[in-house]
PDB file of N, CA and C in Angstrom:
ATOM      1  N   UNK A   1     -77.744 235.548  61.250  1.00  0.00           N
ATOM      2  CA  UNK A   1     -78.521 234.410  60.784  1.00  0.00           C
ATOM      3  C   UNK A   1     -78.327 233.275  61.770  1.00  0.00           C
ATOM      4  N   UNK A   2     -79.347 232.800  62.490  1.00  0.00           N
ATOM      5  CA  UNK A   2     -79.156 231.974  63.374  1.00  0.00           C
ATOM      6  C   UNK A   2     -79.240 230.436  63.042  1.00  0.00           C
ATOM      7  N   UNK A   3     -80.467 230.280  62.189  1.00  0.00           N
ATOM      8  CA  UNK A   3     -81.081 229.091  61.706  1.00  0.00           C
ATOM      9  C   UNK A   3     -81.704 228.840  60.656  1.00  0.00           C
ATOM     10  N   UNK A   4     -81.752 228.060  59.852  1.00  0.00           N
ATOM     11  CA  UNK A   4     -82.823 227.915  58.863  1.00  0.00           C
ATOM     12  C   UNK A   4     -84.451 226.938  59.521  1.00  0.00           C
ATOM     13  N   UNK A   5     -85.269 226.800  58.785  1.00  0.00           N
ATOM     14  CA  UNK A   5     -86.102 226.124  59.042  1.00  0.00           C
ATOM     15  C   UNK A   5     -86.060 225.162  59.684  1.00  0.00           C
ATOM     16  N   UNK A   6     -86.999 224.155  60.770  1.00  0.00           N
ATOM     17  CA  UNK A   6     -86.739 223.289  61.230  1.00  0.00           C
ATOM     18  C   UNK A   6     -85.301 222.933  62.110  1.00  0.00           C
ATOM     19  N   UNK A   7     -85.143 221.772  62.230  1.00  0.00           N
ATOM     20  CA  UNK A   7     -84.134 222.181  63.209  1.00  0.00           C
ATOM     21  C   UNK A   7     -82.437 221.787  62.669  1.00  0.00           C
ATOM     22  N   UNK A   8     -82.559 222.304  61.183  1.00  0.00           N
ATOM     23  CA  UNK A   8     -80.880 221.500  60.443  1.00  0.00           C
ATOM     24  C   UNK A   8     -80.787 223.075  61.078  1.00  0.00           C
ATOM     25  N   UNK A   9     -79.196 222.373  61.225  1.00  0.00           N
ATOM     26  CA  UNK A   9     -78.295 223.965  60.809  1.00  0.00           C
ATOM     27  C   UNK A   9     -78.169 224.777  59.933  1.00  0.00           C
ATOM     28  N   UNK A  10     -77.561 225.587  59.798  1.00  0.00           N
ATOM     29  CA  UNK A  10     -77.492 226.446  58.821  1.00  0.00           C
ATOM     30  C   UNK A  10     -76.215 226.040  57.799  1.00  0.00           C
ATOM     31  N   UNK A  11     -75.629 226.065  56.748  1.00  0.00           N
ATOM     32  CA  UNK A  11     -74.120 225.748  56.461  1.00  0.00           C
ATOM     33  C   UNK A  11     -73.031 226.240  57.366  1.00  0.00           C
ATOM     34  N   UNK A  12     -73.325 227.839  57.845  1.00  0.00           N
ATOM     35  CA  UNK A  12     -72.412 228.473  58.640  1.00  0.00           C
ATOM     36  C   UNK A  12     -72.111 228.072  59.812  1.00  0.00           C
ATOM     37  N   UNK A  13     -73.247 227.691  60.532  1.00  0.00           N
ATOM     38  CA  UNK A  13     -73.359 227.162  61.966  1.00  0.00           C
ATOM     39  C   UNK A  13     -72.643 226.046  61.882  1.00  0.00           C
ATOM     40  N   UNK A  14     -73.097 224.792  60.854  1.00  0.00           N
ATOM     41  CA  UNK A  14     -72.302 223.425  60.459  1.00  0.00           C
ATOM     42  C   UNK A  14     -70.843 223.456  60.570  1.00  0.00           C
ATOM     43  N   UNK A  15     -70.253 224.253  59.389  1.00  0.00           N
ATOM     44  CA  UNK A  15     -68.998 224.539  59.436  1.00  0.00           C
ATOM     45  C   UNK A  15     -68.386 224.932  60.847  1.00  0.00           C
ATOM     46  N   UNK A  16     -68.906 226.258  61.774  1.00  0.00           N
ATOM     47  CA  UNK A  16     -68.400 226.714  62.538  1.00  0.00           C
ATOM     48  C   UNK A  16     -68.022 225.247  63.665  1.00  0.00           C
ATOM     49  N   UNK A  17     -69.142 224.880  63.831  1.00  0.00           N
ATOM     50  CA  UNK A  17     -68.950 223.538  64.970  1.00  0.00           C
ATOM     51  C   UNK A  17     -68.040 222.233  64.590  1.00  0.00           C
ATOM     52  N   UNK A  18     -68.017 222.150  63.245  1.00  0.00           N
ATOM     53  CA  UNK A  18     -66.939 221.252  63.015  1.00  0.00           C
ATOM     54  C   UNK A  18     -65.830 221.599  62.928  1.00  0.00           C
ATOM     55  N   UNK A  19     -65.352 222.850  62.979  1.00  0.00           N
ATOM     56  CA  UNK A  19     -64.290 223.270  62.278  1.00  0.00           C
ATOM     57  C   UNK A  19     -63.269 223.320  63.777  1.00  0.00           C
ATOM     58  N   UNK A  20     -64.836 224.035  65.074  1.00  0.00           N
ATOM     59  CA  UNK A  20     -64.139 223.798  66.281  1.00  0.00           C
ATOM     60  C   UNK A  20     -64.003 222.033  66.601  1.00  0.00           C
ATOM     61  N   UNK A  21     -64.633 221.200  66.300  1.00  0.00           N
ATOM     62  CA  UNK A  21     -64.196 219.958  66.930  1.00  0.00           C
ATOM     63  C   UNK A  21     -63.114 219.435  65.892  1.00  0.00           C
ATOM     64  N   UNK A  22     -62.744 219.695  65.066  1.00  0.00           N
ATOM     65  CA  UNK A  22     -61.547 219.276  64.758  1.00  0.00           C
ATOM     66  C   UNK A  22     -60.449 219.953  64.806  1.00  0.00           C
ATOM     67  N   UNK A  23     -60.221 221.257  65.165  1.00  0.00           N
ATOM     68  CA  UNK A  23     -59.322 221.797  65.828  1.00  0.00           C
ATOM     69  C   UNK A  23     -58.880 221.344  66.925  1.00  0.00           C
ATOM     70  N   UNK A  24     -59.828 221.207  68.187  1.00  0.00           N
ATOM     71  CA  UNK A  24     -59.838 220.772  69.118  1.00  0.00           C
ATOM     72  C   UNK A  24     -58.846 219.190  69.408  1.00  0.00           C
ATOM     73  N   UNK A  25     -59.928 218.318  68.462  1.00  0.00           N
ATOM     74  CA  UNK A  25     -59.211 216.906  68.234  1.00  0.00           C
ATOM     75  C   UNK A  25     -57.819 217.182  67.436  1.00  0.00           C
ATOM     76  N   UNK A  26     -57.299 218.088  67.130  1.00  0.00           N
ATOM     77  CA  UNK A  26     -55.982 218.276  66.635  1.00  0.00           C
ATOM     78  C   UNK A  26     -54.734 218.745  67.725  1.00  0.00           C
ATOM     79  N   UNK A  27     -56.022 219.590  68.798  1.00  0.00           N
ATOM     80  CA  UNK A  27     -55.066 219.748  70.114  1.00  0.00           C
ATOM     81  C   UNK A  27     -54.530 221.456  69.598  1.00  0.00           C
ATOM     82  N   UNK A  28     -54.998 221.730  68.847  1.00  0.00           N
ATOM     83  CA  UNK A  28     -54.844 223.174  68.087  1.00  0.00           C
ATOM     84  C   UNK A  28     -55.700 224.757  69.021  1.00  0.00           C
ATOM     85  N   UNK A  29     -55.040 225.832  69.256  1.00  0.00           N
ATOM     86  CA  UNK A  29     -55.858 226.499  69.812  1.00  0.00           C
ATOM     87  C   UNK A  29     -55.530 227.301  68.895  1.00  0.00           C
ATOM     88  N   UNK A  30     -57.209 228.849  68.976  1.00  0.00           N
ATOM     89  CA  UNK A  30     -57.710 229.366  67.771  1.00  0.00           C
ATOM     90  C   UNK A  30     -56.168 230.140  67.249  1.00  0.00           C
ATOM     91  N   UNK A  31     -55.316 230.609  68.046  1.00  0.00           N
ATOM     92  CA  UNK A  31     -53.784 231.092  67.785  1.00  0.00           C
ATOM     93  C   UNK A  31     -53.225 230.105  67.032  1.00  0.00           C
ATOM     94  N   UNK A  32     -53.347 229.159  67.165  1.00  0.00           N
ATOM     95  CA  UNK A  32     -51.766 228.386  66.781  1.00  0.00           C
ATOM     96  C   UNK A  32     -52.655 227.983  64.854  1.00  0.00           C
ATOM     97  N   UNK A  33     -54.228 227.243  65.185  1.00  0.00           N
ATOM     98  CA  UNK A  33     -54.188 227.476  63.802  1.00  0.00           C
ATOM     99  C   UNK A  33     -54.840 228.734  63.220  1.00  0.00           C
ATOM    100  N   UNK A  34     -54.791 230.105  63.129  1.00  0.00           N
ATOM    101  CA  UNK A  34     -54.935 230.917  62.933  1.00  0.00           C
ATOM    102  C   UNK A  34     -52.938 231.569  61.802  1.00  0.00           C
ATOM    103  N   UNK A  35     -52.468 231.109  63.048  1.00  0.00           N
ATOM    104  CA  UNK A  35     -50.723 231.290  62.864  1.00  0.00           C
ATOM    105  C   UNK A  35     -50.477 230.010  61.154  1.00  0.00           C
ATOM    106  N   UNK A  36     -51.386 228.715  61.198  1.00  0.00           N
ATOM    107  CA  UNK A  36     -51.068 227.924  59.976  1.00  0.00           C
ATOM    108  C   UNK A  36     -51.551 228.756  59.090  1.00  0.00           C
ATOM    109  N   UNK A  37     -52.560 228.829  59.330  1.00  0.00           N
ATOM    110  CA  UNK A  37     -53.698 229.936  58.213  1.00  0.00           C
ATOM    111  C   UNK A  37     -53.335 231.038  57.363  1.00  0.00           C
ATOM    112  N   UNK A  38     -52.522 231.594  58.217  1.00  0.00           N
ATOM    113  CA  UNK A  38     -51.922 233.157  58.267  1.00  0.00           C
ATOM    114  C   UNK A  38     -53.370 234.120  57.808  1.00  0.00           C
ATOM    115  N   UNK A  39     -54.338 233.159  58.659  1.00  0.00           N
ATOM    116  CA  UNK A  39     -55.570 234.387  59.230  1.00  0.00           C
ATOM    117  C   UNK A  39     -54.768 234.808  60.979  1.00  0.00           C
ATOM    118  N   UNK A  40     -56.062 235.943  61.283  1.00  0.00           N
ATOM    119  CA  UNK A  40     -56.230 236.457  62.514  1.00  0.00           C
ATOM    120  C   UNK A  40     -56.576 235.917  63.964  1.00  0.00           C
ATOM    121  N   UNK A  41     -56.192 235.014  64.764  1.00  0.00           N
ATOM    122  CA  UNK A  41     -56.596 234.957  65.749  1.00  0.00           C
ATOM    123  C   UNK A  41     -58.520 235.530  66.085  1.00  0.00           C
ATOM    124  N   UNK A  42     -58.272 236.340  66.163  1.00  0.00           N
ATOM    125  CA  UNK A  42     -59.978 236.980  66.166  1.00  0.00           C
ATOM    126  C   UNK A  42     -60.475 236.661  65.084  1.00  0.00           C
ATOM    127  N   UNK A  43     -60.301 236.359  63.867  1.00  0.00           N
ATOM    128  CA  UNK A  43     -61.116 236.161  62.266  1.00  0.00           C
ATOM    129  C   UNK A  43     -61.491 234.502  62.494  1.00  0.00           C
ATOM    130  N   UNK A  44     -60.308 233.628  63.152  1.00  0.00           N
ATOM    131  CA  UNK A  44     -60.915 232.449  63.196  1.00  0.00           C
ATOM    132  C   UNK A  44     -61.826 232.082  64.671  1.00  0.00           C
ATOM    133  N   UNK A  45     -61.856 233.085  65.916  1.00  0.00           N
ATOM    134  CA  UNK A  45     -62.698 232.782  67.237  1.00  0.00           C
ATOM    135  C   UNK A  45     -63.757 233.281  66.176  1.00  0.00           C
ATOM    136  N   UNK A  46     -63.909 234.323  65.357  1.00  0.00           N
ATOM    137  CA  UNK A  46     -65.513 234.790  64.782  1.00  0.00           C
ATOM    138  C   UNK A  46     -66.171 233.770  63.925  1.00  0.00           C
ATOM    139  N   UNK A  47     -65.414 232.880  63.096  1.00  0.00           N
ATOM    140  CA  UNK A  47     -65.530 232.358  62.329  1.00  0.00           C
ATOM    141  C   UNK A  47     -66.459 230.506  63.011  1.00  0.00           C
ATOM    142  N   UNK A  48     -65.797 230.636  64.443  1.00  0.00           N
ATOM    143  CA  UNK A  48     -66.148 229.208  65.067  1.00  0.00           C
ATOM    144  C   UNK A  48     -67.573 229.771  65.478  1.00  0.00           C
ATOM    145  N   UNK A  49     -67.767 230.772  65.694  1.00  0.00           N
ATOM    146  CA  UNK A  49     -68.934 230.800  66.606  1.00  0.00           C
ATOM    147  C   UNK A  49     -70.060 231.621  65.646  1.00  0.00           C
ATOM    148  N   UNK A  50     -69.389 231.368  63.858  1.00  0.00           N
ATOM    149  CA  UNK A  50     -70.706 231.190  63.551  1.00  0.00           C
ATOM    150  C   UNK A  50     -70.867 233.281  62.700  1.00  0.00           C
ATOM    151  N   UNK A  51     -70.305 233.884  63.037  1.00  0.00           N
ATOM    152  CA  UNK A  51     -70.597 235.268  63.139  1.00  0.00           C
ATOM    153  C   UNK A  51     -69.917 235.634  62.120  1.00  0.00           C
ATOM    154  N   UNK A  52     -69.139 234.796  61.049  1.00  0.00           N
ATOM    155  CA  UNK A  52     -68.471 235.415  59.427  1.00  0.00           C
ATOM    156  C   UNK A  52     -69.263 234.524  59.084  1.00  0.00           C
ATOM    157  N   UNK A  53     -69.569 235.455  57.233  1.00  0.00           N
ATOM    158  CA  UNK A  53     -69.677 234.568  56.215  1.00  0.00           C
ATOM    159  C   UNK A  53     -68.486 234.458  55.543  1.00  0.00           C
ATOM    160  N   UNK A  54     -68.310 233.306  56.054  1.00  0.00           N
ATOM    161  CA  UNK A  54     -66.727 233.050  55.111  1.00  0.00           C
ATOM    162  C   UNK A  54     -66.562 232.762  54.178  1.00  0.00           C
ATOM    163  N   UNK A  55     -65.597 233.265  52.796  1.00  0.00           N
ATOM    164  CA  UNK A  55     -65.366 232.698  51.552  1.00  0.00           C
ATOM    165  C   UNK A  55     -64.931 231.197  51.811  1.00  0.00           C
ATOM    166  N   UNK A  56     -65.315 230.951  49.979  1.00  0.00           N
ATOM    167  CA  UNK A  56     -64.952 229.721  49.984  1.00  0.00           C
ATOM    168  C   UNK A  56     -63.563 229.488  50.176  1.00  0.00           C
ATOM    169  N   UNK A  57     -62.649 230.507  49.824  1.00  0.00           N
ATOM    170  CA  UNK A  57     -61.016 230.340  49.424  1.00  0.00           C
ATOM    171  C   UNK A  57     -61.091 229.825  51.242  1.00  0.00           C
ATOM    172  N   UNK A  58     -61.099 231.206  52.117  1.00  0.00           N
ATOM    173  CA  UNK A  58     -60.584 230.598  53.763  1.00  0.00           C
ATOM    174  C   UNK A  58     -61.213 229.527  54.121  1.00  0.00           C
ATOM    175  N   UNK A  59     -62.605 228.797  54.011  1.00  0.00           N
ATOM    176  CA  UNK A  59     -62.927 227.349  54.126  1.00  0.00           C
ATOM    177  C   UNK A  59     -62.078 226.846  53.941  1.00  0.00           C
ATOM    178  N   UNK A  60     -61.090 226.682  52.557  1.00  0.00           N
ATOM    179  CA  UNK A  60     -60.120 225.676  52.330  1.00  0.00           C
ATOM    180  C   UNK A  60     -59.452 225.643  52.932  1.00  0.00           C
ATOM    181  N   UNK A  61     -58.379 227.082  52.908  1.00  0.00           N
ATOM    182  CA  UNK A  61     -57.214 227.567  54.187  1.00  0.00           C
ATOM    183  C   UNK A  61     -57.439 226.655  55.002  1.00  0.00           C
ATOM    184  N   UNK A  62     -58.270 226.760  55.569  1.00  0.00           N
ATOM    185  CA  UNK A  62     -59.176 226.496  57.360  1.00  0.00           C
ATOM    186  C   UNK A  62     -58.935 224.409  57.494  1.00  0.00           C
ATOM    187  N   UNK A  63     -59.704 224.101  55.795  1.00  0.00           N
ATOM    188  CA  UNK A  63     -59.788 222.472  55.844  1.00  0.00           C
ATOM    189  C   UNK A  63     -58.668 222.224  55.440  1.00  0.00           C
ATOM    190  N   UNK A  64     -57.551 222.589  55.120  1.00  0.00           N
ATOM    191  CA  UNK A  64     -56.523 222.576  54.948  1.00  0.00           C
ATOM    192  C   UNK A  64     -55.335 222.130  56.151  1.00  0.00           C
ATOM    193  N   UNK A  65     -55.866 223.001  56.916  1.00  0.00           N
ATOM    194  CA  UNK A  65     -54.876 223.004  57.751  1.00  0.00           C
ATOM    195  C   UNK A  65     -55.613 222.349  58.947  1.00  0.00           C
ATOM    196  N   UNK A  66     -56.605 222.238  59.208  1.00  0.00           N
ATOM    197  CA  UNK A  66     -57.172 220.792  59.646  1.00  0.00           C
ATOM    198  C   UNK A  66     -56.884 219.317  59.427  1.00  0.00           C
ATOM    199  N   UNK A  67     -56.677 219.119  58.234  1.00  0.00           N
ATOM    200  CA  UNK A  67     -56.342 218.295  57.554  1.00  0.00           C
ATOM    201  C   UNK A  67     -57.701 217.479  57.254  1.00  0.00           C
ATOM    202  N   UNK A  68     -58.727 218.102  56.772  1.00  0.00           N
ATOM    203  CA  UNK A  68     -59.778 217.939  56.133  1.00  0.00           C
ATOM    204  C   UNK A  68     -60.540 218.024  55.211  1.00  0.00           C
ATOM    205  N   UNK A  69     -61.245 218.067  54.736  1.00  0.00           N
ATOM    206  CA  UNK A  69     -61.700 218.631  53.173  1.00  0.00           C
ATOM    207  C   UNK A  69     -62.949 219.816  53.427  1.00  0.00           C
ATOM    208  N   UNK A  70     -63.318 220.655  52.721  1.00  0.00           N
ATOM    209  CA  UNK A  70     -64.157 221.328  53.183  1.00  0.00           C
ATOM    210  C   UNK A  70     -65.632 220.249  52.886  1.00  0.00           C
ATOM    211  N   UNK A  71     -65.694 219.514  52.212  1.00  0.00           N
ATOM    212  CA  UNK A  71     -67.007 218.912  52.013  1.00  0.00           C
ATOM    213  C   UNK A  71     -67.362 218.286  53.541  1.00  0.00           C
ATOM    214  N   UNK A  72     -66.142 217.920  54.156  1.00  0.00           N
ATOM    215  CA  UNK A  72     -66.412 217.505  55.663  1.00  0.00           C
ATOM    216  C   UNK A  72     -66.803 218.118  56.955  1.00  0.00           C
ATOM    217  N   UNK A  73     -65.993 219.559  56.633  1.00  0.00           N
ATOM    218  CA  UNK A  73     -66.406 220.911  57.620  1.00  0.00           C
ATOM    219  C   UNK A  73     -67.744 220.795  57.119  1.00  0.00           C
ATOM    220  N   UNK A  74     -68.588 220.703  56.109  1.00  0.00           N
ATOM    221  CA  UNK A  74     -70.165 221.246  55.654  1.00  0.00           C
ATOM    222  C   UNK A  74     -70.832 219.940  56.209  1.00  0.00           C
ATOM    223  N   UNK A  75     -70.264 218.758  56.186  1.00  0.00           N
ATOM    224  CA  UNK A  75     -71.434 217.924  56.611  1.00  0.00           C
ATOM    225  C   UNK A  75     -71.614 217.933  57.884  1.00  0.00           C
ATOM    226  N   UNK A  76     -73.136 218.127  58.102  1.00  0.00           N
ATOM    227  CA  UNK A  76     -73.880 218.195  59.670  1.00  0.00           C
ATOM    228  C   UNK A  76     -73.253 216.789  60.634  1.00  0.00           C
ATOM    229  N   UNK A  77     -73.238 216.978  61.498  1.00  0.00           N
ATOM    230  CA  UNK A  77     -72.833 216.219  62.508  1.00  0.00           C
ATOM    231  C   UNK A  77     -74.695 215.289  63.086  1.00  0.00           C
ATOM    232  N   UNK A  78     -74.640 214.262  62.880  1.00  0.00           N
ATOM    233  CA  UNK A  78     -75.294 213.506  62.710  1.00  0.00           C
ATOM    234  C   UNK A  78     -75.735 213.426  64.356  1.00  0.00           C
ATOM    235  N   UNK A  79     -74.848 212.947  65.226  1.00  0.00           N
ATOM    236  CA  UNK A  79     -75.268 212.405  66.471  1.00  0.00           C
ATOM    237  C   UNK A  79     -75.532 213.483  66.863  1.00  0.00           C
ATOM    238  N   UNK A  80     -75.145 214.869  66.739  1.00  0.00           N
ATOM    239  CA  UNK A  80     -75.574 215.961  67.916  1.00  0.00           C
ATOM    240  C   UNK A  80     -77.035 216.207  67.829  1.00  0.00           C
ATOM    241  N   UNK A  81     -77.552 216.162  69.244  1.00  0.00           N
ATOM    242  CA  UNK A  81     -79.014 216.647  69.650  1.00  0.00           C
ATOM    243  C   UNK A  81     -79.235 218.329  69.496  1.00  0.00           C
ATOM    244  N   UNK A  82     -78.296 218.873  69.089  1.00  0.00           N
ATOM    245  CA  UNK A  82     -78.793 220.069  69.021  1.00  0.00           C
ATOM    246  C   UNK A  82     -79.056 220.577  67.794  1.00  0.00           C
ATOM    247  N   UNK A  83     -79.819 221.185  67.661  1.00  0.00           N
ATOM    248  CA  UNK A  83     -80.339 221.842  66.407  1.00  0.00           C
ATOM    249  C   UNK A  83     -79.453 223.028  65.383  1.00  0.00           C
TER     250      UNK A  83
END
């Protein structure tokens, strides 16, 4: 599933891209929070780029250990030009 209509994201896509920029801004690589998670290394690179449908439970895991809420992983990123 790539896209929905027009040019919002999808929820999955949303999540995936925030989930990488706040990892990122945490200074976190997909190992180290994968290791908080006690997910897979590979379950969370699949998960950024969009390619799981992830339960709600690992969303939390995930905003959890971000230190975010999942309502924040779901909201679209406003300034990005990309679709």
């Amino acid at each position: 599933m790539a896209q929905r209509e027009g040019t919002r994201k999808s929820a999955r896509f949303t999540f995936a891209a925030n989930m990488k920029r706040f990892r990122k801004a945490l200074g976190l690589s997909q190992e180290r929070l994968a290791d908080v998670c006690g997910l897979h290394r590979t379950y969370i690179g699949s998960v950024e780029r969009g390619e799981r449908n992830i339960s709600i439970d690992n969303m939390e895991v995930i905003a959890v250990a971000l230190k975010e809420s999942v309502i924040r992983l779901l909201e679209p990123d406003e300034g990005s030009s990309k679709g």
